[in-house]
C-alpha atoms as a PDB file:
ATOM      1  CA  UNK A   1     104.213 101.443  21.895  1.00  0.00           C
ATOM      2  CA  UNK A   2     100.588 101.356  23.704  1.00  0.00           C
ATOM      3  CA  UNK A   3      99.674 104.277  26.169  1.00  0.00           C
ATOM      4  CA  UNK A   4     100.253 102.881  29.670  1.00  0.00           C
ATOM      5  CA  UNK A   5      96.708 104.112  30.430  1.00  0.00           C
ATOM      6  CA  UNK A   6      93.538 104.275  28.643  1.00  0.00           C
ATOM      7  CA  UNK A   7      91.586 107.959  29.555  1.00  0.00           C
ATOM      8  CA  UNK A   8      87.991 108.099  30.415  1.00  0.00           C
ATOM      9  CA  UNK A   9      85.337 110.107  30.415  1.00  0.00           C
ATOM     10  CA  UNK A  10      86.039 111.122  33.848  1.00  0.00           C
ATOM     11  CA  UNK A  11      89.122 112.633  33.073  1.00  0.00           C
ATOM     12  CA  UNK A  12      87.913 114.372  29.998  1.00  0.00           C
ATOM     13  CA  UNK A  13      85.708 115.958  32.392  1.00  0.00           C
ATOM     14  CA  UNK A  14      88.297 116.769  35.003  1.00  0.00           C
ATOM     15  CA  UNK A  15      90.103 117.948  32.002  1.00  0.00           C
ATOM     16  CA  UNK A  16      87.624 120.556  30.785  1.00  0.00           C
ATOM     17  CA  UNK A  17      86.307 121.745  34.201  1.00  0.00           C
ATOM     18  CA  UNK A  18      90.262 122.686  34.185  1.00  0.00           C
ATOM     19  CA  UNK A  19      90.640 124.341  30.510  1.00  0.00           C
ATOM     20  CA  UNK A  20      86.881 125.417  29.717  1.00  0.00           C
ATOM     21  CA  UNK A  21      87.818 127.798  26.852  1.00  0.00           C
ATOM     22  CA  UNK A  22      89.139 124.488  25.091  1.00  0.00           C
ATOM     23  CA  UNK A  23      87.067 121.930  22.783  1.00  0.00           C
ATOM     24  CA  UNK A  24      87.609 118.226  23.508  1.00  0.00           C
ATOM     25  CA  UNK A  25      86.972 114.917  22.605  1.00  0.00           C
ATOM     26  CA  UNK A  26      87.709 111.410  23.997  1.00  0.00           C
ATOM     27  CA  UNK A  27      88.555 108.866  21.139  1.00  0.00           C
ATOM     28  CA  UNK A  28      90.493 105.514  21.991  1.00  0.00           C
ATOM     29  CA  UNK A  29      90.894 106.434  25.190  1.00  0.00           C
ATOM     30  CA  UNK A  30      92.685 109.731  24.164  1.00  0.00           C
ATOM     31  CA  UNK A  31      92.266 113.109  24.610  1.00  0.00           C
ATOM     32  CA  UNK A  32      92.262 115.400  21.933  1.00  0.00           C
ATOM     33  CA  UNK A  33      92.442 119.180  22.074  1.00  0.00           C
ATOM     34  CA  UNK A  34      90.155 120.440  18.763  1.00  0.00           C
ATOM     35  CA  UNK A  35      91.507 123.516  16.878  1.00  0.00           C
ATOM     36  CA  UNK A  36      89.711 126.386  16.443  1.00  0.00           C
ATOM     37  CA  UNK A  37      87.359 125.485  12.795  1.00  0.00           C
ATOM     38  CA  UNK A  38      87.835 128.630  11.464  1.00  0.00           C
ATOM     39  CA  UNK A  39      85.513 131.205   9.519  1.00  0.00           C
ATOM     40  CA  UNK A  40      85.046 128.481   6.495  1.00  0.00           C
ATOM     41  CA  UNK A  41      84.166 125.996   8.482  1.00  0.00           C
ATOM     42  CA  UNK A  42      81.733 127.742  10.804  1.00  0.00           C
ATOM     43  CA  UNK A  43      79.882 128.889   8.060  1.00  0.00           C
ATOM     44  CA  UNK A  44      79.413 125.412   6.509  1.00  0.00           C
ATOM     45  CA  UNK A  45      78.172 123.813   9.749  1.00  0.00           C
ATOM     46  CA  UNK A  46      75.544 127.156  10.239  1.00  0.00           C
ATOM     47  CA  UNK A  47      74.242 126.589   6.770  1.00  0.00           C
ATOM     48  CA  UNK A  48      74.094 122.940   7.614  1.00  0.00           C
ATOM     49  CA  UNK A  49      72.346 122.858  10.908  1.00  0.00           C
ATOM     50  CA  UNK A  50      69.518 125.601   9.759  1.00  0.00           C
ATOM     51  CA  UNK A  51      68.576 123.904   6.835  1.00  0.00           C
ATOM     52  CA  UNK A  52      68.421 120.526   9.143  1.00  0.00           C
ATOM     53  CA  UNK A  53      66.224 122.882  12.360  1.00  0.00           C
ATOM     54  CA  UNK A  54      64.072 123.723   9.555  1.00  0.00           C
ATOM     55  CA  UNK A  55      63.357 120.401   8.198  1.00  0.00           C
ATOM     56  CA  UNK A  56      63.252 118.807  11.747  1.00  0.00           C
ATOM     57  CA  UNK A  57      61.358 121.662  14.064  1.00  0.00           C
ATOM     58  CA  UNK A  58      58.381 121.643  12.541  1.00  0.00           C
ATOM     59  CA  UNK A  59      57.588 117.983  11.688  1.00  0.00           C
ATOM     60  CA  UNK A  60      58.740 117.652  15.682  1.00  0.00           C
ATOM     61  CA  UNK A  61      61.035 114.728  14.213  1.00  0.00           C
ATOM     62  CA  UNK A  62      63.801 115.586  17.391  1.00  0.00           C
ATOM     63  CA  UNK A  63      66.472 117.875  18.054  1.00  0.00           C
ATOM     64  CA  UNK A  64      69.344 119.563  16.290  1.00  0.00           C
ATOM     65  CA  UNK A  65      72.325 121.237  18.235  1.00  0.00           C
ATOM     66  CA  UNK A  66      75.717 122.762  17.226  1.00  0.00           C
ATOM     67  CA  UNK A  67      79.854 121.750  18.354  1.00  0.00           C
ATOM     68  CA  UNK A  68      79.067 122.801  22.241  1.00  0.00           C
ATOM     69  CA  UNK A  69      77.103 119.337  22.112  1.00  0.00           C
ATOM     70  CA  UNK A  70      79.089 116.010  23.386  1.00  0.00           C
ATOM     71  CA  UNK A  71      78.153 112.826  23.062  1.00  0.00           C
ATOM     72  CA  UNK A  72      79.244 109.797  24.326  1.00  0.00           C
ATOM     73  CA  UNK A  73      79.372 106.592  21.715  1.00  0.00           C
ATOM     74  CA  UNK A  74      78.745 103.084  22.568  1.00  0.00           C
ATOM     75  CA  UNK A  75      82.503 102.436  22.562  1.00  0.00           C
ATOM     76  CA  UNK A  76      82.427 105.404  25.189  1.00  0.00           C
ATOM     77  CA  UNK A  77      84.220 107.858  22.621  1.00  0.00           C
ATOM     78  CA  UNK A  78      82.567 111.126  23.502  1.00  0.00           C
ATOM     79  CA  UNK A  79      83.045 113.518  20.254  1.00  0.00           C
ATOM     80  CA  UNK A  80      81.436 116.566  19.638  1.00  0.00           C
ATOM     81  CA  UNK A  81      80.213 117.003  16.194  1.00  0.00           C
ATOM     82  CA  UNK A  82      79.676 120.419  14.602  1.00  0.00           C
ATOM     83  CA  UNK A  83      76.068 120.029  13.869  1.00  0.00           C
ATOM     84  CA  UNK A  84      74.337 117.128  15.212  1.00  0.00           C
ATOM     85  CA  UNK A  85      70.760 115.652  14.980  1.00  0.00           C
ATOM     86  CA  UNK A  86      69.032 113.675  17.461  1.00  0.00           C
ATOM     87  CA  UNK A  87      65.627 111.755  16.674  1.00  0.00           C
ATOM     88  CA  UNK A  88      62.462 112.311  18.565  1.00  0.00           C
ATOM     89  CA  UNK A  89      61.742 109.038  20.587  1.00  0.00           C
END
């Protein structure tokens, strides 16, 4: 059976403002509350995003940020990736 009703970003905000010490994301009009990545994981996505700042910073090619960084998809999912990269324009 369908949801009756389809979430937006709106409430995800409303949501977060709420519950700040949780991590979201809005997929198919869902909410999901993200669990904690652990030691493992954190470690992978560190080594990850400072070998990508170090490629990217100093050819100025655009921007690299960790999990606390949403974004919001065409198909207005807003996820929030552990590392993410985001070209110079």
């Amino acid at each position: 059976m369908a949801p009756l009703t389809t979430l937006q970003r709106k409430d995800l905000e409303k949501l977060q403002a709420e519950h700040p010490d949780y991590c979201m994301e809005l997929a198919d009009g869902n909410i999901t509350i993200m669990s904690p990545s652990g030691y493992q994981s954190d470690e992978v996505a560190i080594t990850v995003a400072a070998n990508l700042w170090n490629w990217v910073k100093p050819r100025k090619l655009g921007r690299v940020a960790g999990a606390g960084a949403g974004f919001e998809l065409p198909n207005s999912d807003v996820r929030a990736p552990d590392v993410s990269f985001v070209r110079a324009e």
